[in-house]
PDB file of N, CA and C in Angstrom:
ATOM      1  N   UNK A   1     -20.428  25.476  28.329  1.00  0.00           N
ATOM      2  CA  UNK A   1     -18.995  25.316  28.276  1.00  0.00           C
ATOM      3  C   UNK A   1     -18.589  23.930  28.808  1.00  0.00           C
ATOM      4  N   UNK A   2     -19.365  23.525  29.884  1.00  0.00           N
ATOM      5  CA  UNK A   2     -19.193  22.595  30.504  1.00  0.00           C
ATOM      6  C   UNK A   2     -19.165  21.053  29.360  1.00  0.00           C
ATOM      7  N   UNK A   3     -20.307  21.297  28.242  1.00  0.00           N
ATOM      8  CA  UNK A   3     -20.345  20.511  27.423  1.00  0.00           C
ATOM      9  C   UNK A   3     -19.167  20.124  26.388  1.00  0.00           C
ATOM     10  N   UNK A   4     -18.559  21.303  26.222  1.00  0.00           N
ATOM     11  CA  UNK A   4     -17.838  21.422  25.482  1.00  0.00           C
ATOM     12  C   UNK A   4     -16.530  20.843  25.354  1.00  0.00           C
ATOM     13  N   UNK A   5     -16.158  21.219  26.918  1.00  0.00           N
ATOM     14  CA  UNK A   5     -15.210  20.251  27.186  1.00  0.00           C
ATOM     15  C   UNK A   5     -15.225  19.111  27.744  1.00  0.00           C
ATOM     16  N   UNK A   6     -16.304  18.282  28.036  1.00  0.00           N
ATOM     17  CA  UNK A   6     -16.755  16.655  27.655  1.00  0.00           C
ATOM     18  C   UNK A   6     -16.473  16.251  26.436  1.00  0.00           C
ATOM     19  N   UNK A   7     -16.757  16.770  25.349  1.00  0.00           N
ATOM     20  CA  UNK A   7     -16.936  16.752  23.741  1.00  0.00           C
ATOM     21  C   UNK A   7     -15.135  16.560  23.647  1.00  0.00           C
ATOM     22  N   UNK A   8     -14.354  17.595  24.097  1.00  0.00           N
ATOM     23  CA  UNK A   8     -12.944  17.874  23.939  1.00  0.00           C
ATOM     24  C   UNK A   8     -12.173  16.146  25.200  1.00  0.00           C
ATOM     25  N   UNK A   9     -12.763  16.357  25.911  1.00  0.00           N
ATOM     26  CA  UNK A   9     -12.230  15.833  26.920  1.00  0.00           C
ATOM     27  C   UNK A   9     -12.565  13.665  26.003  1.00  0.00           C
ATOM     28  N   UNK A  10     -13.580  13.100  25.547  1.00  0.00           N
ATOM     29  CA  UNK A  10     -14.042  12.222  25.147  1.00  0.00           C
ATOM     30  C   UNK A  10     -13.050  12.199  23.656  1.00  0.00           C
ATOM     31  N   UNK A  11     -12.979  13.153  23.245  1.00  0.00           N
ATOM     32  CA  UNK A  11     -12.311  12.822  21.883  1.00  0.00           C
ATOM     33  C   UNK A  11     -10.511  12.671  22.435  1.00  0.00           C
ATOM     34  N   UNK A  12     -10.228  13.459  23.147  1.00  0.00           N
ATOM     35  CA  UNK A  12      -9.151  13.550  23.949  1.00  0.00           C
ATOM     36  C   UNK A  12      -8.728  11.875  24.029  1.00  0.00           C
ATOM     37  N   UNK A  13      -9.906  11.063  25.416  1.00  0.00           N
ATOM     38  CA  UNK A  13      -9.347   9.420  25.768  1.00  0.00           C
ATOM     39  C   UNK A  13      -9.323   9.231  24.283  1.00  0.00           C
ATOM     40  N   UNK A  14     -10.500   8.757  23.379  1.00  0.00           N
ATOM     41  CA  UNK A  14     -10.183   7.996  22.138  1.00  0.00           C
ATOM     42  C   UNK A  14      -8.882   7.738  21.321  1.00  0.00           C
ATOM     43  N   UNK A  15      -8.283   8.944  21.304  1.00  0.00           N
ATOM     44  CA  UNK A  15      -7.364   9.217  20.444  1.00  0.00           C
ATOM     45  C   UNK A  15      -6.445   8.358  21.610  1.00  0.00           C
ATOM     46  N   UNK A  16      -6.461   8.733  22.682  1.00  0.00           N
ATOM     47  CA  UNK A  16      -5.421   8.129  23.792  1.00  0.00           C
ATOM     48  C   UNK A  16      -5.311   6.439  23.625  1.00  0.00           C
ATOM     49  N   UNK A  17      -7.086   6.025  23.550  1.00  0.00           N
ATOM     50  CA  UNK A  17      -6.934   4.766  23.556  1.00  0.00           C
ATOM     51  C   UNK A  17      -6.729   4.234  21.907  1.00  0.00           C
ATOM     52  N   UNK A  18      -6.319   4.913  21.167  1.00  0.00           N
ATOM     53  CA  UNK A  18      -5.997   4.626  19.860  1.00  0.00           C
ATOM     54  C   UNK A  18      -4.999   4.174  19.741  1.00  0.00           C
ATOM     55  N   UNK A  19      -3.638   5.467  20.566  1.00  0.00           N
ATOM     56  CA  UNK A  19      -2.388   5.096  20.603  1.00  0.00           C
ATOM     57  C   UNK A  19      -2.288   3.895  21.312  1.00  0.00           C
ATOM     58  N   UNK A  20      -2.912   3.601  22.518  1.00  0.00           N
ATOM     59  CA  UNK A  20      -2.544   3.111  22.854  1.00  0.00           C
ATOM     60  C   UNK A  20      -2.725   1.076  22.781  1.00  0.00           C
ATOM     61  N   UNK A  21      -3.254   1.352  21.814  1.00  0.00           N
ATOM     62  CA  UNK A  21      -3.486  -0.051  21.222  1.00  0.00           C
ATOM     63  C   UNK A  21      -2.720  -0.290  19.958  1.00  0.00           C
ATOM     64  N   UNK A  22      -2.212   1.120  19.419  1.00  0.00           N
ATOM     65  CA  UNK A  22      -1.141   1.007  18.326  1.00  0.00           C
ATOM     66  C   UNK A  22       0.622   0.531  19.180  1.00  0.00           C
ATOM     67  N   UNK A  23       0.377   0.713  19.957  1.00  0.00           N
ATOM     68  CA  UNK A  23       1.630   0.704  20.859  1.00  0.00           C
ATOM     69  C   UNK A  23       1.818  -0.885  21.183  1.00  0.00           C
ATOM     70  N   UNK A  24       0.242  -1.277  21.441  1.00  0.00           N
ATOM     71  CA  UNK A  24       0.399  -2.850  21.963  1.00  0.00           C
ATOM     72  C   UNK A  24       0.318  -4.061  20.990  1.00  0.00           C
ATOM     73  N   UNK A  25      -0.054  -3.346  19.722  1.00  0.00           N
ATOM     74  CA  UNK A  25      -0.010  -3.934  18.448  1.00  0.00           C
ATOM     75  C   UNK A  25       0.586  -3.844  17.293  1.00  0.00           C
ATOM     76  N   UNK A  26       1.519  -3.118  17.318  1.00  0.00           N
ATOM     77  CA  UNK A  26       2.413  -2.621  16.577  1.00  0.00           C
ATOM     78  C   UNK A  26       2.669  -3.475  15.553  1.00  0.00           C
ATOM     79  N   UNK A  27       2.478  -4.651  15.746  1.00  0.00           N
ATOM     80  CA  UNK A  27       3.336  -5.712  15.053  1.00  0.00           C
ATOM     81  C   UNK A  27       2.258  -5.651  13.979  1.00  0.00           C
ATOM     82  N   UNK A  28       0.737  -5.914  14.318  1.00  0.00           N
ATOM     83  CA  UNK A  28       0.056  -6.003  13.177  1.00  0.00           C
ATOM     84  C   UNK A  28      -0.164  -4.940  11.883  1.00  0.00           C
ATOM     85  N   UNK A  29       0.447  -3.525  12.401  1.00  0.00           N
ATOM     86  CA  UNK A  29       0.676  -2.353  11.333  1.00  0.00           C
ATOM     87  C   UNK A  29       2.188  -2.530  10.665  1.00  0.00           C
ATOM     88  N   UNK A  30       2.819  -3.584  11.253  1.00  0.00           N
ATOM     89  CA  UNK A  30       3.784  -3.334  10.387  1.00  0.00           C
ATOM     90  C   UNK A  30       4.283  -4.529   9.098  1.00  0.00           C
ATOM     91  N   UNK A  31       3.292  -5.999   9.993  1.00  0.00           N
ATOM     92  CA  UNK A  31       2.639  -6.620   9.268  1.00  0.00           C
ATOM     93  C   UNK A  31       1.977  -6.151   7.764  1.00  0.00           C
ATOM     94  N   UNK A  32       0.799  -5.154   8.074  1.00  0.00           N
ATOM     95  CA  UNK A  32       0.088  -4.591   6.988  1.00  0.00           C
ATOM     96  C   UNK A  32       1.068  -3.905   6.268  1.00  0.00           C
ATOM     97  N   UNK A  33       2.051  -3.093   6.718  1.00  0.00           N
ATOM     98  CA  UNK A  33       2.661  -2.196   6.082  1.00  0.00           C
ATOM     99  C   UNK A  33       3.915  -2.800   4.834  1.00  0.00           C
ATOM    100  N   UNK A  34       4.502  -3.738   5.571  1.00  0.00           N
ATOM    101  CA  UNK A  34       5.066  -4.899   4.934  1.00  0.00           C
ATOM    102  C   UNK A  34       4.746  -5.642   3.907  1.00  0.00           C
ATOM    103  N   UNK A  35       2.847  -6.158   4.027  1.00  0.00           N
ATOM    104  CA  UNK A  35       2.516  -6.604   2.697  1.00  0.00           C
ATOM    105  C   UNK A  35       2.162  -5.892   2.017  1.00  0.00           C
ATOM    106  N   UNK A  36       2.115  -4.666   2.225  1.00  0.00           N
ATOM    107  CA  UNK A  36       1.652  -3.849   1.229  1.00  0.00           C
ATOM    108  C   UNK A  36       2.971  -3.695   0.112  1.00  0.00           C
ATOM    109  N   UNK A  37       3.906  -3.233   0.789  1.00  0.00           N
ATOM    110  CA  UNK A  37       5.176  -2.906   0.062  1.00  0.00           C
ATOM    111  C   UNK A  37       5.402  -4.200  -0.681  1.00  0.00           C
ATOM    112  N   UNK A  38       5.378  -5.326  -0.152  1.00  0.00           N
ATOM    113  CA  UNK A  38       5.522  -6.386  -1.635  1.00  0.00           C
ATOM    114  C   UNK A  38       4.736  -6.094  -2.437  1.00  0.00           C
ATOM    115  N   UNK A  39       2.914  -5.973  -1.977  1.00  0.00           N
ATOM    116  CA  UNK A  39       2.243  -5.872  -2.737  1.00  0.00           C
ATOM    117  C   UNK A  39       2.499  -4.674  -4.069  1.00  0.00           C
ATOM    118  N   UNK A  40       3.505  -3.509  -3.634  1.00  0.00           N
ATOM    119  CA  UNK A  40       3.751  -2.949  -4.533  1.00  0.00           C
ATOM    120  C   UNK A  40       5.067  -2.861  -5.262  1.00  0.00           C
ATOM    121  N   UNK A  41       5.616  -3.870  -4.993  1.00  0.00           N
ATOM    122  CA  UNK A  41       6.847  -4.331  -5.588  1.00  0.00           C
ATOM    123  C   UNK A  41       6.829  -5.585  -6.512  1.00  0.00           C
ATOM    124  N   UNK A  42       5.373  -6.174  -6.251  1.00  0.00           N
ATOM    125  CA  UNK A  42       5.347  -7.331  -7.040  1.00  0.00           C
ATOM    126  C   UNK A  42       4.569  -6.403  -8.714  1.00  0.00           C
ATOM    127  N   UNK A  43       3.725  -5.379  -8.201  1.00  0.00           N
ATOM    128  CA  UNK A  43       2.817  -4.899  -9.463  1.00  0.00           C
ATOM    129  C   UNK A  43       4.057  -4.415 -10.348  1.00  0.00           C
ATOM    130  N   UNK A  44       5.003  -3.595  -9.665  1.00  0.00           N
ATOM    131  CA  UNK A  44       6.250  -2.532 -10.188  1.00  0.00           C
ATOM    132  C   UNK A  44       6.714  -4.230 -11.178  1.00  0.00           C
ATOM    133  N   UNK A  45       7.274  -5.298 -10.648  1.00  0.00           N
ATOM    134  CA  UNK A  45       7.906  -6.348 -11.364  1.00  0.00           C
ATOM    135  C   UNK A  45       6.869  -6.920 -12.398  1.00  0.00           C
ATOM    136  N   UNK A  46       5.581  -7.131 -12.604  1.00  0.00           N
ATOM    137  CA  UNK A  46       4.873  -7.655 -13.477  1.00  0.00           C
ATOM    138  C   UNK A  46       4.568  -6.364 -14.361  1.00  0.00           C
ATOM    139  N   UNK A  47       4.495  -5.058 -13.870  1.00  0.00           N
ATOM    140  CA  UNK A  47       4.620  -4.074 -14.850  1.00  0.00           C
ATOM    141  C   UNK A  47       6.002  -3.904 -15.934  1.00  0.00           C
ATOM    142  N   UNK A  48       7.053  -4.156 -15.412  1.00  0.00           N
ATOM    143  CA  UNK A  48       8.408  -4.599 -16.192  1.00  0.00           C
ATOM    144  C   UNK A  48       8.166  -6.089 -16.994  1.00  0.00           C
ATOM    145  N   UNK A  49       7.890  -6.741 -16.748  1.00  0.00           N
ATOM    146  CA  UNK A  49       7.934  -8.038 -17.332  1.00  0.00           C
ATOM    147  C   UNK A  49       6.309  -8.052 -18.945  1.00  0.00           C
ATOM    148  N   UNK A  50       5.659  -6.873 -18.448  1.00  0.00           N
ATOM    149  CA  UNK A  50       4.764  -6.441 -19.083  1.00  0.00           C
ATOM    150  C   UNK A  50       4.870  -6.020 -20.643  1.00  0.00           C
ATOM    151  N   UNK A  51       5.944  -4.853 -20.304  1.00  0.00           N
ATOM    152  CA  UNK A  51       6.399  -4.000 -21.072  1.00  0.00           C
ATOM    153  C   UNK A  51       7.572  -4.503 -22.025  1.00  0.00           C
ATOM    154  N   UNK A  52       8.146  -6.015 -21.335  1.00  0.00           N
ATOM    155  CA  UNK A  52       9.170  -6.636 -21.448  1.00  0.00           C
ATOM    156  C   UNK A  52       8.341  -7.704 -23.016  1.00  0.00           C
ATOM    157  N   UNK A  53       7.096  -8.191 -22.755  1.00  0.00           N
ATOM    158  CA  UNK A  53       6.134  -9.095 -23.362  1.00  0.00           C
ATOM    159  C   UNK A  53       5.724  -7.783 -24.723  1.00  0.00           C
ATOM    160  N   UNK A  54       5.645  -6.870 -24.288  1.00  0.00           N
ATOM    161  CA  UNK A  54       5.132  -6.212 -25.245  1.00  0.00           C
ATOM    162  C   UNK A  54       6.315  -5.610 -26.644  1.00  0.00           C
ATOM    163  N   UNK A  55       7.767  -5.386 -26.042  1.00  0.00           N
ATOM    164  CA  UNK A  55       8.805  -4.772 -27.010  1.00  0.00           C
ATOM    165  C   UNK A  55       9.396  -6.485 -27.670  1.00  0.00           C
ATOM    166  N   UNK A  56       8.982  -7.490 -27.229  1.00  0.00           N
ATOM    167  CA  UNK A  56       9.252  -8.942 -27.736  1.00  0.00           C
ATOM    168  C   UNK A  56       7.498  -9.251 -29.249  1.00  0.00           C
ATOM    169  N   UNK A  57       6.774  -8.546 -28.639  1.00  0.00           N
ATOM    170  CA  UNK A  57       6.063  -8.879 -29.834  1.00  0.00           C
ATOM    171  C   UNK A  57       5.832  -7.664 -30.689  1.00  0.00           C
ATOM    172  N   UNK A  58       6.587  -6.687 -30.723  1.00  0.00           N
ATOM    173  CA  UNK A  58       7.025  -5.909 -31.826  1.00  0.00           C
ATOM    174  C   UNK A  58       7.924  -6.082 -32.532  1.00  0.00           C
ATOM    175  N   UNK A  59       9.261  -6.812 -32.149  1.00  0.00           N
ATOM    176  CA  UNK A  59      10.213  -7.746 -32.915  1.00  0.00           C
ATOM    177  C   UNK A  59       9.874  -8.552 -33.481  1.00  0.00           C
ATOM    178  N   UNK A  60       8.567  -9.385 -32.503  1.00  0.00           N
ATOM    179  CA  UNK A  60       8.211 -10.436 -34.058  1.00  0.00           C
ATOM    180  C   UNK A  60       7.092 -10.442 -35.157  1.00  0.00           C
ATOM    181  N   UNK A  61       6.419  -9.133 -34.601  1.00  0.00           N
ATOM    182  CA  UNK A  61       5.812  -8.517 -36.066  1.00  0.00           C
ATOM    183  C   UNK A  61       6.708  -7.926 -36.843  1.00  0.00           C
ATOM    184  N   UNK A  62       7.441  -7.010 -36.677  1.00  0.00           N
ATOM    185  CA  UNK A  62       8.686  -6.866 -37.591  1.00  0.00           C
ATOM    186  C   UNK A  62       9.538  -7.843 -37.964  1.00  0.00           C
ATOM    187  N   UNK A  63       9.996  -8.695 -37.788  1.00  0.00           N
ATOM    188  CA  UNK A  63      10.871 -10.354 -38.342  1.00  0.00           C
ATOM    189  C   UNK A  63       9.611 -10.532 -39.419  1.00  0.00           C
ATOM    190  N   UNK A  64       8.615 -10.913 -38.436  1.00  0.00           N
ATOM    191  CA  UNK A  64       7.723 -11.595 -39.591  1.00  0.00           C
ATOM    192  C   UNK A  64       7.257 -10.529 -40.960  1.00  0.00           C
ATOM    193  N   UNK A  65       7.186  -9.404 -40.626  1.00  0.00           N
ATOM    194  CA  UNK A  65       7.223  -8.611 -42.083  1.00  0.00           C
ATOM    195  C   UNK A  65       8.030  -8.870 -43.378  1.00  0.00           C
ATOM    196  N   UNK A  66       9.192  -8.874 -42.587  1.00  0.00           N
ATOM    197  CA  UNK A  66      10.447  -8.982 -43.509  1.00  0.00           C
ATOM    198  C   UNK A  66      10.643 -10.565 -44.184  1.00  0.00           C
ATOM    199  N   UNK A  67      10.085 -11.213 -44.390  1.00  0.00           N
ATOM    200  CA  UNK A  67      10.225 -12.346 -44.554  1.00  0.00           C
ATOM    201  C   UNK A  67       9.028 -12.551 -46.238  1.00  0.00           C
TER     202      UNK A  67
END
């Protein structure tokens, strides 16, 4: 039993010293969190501009049919 709660007691600090380096670093998760969200705001805008390239060269296979 005694082991057991070493096992409990060790996972216990970790997690403690987890927070507590999220607490003193905060800045760098929100850093990450930040570029991420451009990072997915820039794909969302080149996915529009995508779709934008693609209904422009169906107009000009159709123009050019008609001709």
């Amino acid at each position: 039993m005694e082991a057991l709660w070493d096992v409990v007691a060790f996972i216990g600090h970790a997690i403690e010293a987890i927070l507590a380096y999220i607490d003193h670093h905060h800045w760098i998760f929100g850093f990450l969190a930040g570029g991420y969200i451009f990072y997915l705001h820039d794909r969302a805008v080149h996915a529009r501009f995508d779709a934008i390239d693609k209904r422009l060269d169906e107009v000009r296979k159709r123009l050019a049919l008609e001709y």
